[in-house]
N, C-alpha and C. Protein backbone atom coordinates (compact mmCIF):
# COMPACT_ATOMS: atom_id res chain seq x y z
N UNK A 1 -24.70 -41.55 -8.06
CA UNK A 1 -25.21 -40.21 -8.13
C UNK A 1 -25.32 -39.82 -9.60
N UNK A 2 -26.58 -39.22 -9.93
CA UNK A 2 -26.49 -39.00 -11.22
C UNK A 2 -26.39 -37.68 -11.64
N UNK A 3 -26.11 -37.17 -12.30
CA UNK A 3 -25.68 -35.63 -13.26
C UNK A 3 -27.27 -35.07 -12.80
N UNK A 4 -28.13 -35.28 -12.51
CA UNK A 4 -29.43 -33.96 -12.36
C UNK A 4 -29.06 -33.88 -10.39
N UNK A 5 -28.84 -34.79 -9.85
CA UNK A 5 -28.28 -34.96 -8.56
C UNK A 5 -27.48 -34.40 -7.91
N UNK A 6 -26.22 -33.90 -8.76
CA UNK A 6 -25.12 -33.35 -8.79
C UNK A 6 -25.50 -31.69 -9.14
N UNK A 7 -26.23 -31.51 -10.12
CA UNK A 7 -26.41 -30.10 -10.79
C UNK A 7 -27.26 -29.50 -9.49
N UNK A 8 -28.12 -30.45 -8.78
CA UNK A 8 -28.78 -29.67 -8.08
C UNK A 8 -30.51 -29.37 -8.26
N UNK A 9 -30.82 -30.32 -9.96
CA UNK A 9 -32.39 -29.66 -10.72
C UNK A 9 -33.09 -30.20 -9.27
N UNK A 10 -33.06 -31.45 -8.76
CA UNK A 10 -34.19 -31.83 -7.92
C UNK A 10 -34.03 -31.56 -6.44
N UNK A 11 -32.59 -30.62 -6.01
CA UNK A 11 -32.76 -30.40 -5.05
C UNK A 11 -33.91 -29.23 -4.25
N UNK A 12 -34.07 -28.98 -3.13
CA UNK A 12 -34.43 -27.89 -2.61
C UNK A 12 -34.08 -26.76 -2.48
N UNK A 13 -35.17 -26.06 -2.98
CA UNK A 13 -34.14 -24.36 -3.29
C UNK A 13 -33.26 -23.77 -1.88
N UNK A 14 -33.28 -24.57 -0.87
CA UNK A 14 -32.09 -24.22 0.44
C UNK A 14 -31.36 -24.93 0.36
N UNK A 15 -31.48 -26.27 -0.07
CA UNK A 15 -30.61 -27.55 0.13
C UNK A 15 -29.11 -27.27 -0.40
N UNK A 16 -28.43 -27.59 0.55
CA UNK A 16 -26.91 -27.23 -0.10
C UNK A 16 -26.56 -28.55 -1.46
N UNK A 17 -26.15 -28.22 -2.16
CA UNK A 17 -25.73 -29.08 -2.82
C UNK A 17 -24.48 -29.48 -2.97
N UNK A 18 -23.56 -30.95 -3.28
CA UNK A 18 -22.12 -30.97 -3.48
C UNK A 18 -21.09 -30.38 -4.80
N UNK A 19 -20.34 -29.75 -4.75
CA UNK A 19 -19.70 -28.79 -5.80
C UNK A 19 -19.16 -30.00 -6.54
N UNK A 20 -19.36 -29.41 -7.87
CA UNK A 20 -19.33 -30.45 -9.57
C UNK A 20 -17.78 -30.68 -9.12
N UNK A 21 -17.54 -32.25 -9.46
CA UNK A 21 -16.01 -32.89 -8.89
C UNK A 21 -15.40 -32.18 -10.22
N UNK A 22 -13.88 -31.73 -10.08
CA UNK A 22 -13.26 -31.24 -10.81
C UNK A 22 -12.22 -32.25 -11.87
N UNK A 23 -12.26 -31.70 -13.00
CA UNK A 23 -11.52 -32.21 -14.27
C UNK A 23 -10.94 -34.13 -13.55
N UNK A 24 -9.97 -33.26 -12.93
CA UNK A 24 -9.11 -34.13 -12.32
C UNK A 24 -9.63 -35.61 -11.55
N UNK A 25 -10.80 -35.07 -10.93
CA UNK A 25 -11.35 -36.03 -9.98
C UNK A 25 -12.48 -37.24 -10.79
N UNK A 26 -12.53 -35.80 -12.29
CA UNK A 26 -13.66 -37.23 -13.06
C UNK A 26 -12.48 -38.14 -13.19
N UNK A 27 -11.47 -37.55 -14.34
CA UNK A 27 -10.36 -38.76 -14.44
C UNK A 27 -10.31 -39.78 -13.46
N UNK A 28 -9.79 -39.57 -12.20
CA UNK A 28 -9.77 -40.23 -11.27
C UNK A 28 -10.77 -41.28 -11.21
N UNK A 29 -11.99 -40.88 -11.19
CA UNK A 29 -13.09 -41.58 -10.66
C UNK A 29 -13.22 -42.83 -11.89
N UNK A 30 -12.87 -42.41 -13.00
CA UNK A 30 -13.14 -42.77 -14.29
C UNK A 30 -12.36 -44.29 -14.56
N UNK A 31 -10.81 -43.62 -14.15
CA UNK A 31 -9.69 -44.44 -14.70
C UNK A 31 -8.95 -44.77 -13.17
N UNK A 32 -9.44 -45.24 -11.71
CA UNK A 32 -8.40 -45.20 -11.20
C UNK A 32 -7.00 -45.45 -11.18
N UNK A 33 -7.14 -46.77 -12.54
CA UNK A 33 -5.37 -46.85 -12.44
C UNK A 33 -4.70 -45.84 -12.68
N UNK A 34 -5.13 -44.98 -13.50
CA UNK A 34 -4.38 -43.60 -13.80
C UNK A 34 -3.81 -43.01 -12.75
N UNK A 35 -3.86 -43.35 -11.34
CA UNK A 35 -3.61 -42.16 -10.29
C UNK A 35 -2.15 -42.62 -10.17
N UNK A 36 -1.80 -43.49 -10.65
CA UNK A 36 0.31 -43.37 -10.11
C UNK A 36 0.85 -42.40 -11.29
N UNK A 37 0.31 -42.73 -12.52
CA UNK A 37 1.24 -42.25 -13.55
C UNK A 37 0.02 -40.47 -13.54
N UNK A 38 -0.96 -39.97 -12.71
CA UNK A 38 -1.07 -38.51 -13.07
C UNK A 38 -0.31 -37.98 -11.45
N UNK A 39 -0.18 -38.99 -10.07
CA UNK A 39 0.66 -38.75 -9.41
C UNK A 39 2.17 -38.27 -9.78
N UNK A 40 2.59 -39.25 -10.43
CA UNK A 40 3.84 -38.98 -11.31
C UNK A 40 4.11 -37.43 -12.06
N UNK A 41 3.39 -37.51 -12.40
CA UNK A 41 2.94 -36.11 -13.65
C UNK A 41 3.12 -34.82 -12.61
N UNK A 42 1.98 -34.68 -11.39
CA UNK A 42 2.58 -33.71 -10.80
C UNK A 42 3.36 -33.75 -9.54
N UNK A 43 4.18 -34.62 -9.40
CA UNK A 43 5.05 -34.28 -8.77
C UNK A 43 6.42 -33.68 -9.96
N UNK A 44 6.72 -34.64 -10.99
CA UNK A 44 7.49 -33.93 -11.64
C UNK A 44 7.15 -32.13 -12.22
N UNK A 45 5.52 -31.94 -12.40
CA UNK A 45 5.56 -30.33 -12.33
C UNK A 45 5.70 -29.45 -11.30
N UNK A 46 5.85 -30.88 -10.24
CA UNK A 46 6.51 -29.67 -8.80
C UNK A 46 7.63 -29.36 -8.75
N UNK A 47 8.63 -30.59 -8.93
CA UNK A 47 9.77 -30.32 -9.14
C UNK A 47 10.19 -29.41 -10.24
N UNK A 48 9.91 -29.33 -11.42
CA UNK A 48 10.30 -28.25 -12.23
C UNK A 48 9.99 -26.93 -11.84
N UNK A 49 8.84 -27.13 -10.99
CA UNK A 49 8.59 -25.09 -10.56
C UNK A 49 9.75 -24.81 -9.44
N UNK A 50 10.24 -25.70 -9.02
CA UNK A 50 11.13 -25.88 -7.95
C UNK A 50 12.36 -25.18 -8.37
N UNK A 51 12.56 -26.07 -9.32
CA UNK A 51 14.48 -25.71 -10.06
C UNK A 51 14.41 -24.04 -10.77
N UNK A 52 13.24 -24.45 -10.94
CA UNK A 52 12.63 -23.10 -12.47
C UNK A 52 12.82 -21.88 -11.07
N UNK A 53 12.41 -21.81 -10.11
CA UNK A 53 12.10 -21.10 -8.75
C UNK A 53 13.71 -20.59 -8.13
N UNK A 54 14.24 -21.83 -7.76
CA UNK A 54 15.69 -22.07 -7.65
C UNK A 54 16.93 -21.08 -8.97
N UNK A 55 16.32 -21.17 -9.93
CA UNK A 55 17.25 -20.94 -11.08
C UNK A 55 17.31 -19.37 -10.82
N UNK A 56 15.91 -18.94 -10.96
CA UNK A 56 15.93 -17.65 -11.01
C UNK A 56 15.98 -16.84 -9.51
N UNK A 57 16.28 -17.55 -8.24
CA UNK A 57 16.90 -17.18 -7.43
C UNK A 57 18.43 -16.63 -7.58
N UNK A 58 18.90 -17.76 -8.17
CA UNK A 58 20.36 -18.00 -8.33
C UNK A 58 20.40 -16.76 -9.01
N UNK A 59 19.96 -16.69 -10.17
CA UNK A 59 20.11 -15.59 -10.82
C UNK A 59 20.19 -13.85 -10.56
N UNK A 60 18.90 -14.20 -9.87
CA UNK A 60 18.84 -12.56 -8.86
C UNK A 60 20.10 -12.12 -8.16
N UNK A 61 20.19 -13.11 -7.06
CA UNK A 61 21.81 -13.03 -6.41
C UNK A 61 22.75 -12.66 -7.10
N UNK A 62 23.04 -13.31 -7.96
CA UNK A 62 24.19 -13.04 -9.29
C UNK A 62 24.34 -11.59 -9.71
N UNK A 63 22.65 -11.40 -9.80
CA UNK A 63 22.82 -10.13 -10.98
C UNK A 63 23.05 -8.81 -9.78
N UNK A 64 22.50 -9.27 -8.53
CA UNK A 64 22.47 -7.52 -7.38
C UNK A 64 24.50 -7.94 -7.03
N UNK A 65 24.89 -8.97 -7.21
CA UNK A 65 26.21 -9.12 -6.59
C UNK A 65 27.29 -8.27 -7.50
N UNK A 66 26.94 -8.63 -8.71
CA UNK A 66 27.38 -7.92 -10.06
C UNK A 66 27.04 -6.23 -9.79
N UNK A 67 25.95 -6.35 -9.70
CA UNK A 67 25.38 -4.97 -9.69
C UNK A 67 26.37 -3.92 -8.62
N UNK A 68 26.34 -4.74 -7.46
CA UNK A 68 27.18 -3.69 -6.35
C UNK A 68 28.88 -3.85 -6.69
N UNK A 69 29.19 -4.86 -7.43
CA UNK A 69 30.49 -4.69 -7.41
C UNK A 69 30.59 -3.59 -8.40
N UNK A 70 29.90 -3.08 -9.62
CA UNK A 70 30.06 -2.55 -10.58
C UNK A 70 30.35 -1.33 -10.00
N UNK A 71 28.85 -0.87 -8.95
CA UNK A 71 28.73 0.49 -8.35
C UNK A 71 30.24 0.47 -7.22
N UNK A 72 30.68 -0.40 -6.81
CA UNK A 72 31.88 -0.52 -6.08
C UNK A 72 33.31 0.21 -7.01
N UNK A 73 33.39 -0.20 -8.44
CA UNK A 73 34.11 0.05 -9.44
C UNK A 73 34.36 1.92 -8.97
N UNK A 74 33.16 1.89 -9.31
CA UNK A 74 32.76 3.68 -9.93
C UNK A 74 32.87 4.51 -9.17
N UNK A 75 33.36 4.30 -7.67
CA UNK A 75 33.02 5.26 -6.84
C UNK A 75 34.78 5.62 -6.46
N UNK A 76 34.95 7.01 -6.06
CA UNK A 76 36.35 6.90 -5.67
C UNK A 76 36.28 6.25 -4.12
N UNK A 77 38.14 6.58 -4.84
CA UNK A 77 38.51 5.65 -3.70
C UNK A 77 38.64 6.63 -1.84
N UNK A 78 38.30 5.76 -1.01
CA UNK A 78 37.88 6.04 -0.07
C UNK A 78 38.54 7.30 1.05
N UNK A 79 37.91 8.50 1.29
CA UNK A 79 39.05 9.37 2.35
C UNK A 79 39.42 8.71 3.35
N UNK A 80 40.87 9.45 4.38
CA UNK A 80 41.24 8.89 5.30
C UNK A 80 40.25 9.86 5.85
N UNK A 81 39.89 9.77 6.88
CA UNK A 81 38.90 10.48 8.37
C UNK A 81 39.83 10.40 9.57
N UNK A 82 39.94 11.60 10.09
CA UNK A 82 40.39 11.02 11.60
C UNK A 82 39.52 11.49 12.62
N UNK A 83 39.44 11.26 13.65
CA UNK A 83 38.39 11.18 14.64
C UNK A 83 39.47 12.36 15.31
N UNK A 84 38.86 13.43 15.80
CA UNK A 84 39.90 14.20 16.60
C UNK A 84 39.72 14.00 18.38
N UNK A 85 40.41 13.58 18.66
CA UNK A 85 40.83 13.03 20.32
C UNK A 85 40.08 14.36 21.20
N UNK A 86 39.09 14.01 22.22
CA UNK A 86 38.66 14.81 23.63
C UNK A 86 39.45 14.26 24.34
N UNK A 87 39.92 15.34 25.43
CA UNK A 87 40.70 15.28 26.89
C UNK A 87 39.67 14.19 27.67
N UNK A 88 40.47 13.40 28.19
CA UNK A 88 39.50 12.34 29.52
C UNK A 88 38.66 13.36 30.13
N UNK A 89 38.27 12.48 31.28
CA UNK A 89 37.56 13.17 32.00
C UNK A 89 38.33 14.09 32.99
N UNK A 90 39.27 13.89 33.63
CA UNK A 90 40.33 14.29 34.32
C UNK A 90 40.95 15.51 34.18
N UNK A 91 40.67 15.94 32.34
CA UNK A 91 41.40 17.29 31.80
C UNK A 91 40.20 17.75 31.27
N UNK A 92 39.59 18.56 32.06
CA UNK A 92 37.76 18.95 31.18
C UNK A 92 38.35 20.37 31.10
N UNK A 93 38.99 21.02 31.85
CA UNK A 93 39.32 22.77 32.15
C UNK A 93 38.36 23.62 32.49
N UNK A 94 37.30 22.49 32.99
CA UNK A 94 35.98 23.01 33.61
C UNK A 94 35.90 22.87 35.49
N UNK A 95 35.77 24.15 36.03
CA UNK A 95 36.28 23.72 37.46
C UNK A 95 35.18 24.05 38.22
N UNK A 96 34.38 22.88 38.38
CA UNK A 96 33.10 22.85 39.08
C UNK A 96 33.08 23.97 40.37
N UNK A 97 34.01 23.97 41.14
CA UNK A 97 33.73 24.75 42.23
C UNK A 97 33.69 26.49 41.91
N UNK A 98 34.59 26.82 40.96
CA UNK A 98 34.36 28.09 40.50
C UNK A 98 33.35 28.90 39.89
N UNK A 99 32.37 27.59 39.18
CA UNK A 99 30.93 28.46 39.08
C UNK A 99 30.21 28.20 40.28
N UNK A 100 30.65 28.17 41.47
CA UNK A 100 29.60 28.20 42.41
C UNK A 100 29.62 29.51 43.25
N UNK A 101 28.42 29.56 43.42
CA UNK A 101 28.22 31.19 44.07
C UNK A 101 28.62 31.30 45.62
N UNK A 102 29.58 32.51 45.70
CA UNK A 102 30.04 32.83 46.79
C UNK A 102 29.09 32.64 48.11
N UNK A 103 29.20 32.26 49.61
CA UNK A 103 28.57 32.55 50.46
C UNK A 103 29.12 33.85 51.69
N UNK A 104 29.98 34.25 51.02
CA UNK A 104 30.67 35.27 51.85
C UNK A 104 30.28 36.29 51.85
């Protein structure tokens, strides 16, 4: 395939044409032995976005863990509360039959 082929000059003004192979793929096409050692290449820039990704995870955690213990520091210390106890059901001092209306 040649470069006017590729650009598209002799195609048909509908004709789809194939999109210009990228940086990577001339290399490729160029040098195949190259493909273990640019294989190589990005997997190790995967792995570094990885750790680099990882690191500043770690970090975040660290810094909100820090963060709440600090705000933990600063605050007083906690009231007692007590919950004040209702009578069961048994002791309501509500006597259903007495609001009911006389039939006499």
């Amino acid at each position: 395939m040649t470069d006017q082929e590729r650009s598209g000059a002799g195609a048909a003004p509908g004709a789809r044409t194939e999109p210009r192979p990228s940086r990577l793929r001339q290399i490729l096409q160029e040098r195949p032995e190259a493909r273990s050692r640019l294989s190589r290449a990005v997997a190790s820039l995967l792995a570094i976005a990885l750790v680099a990704l990882g690191a500043i995870g770690a970090l975040v955690i660290w810094h909100l863990v820090r963060r709440g213990r600090l705000i933990r520091e600063r605050l007083s210390p906690p009231r007692i509360v007590r919950i004040p106890e209702f009578p069961g059901p048994e002791v309501t001092g509500h006597d259903p039959d007495h609001d009911a209306a006389s039939t006499a």
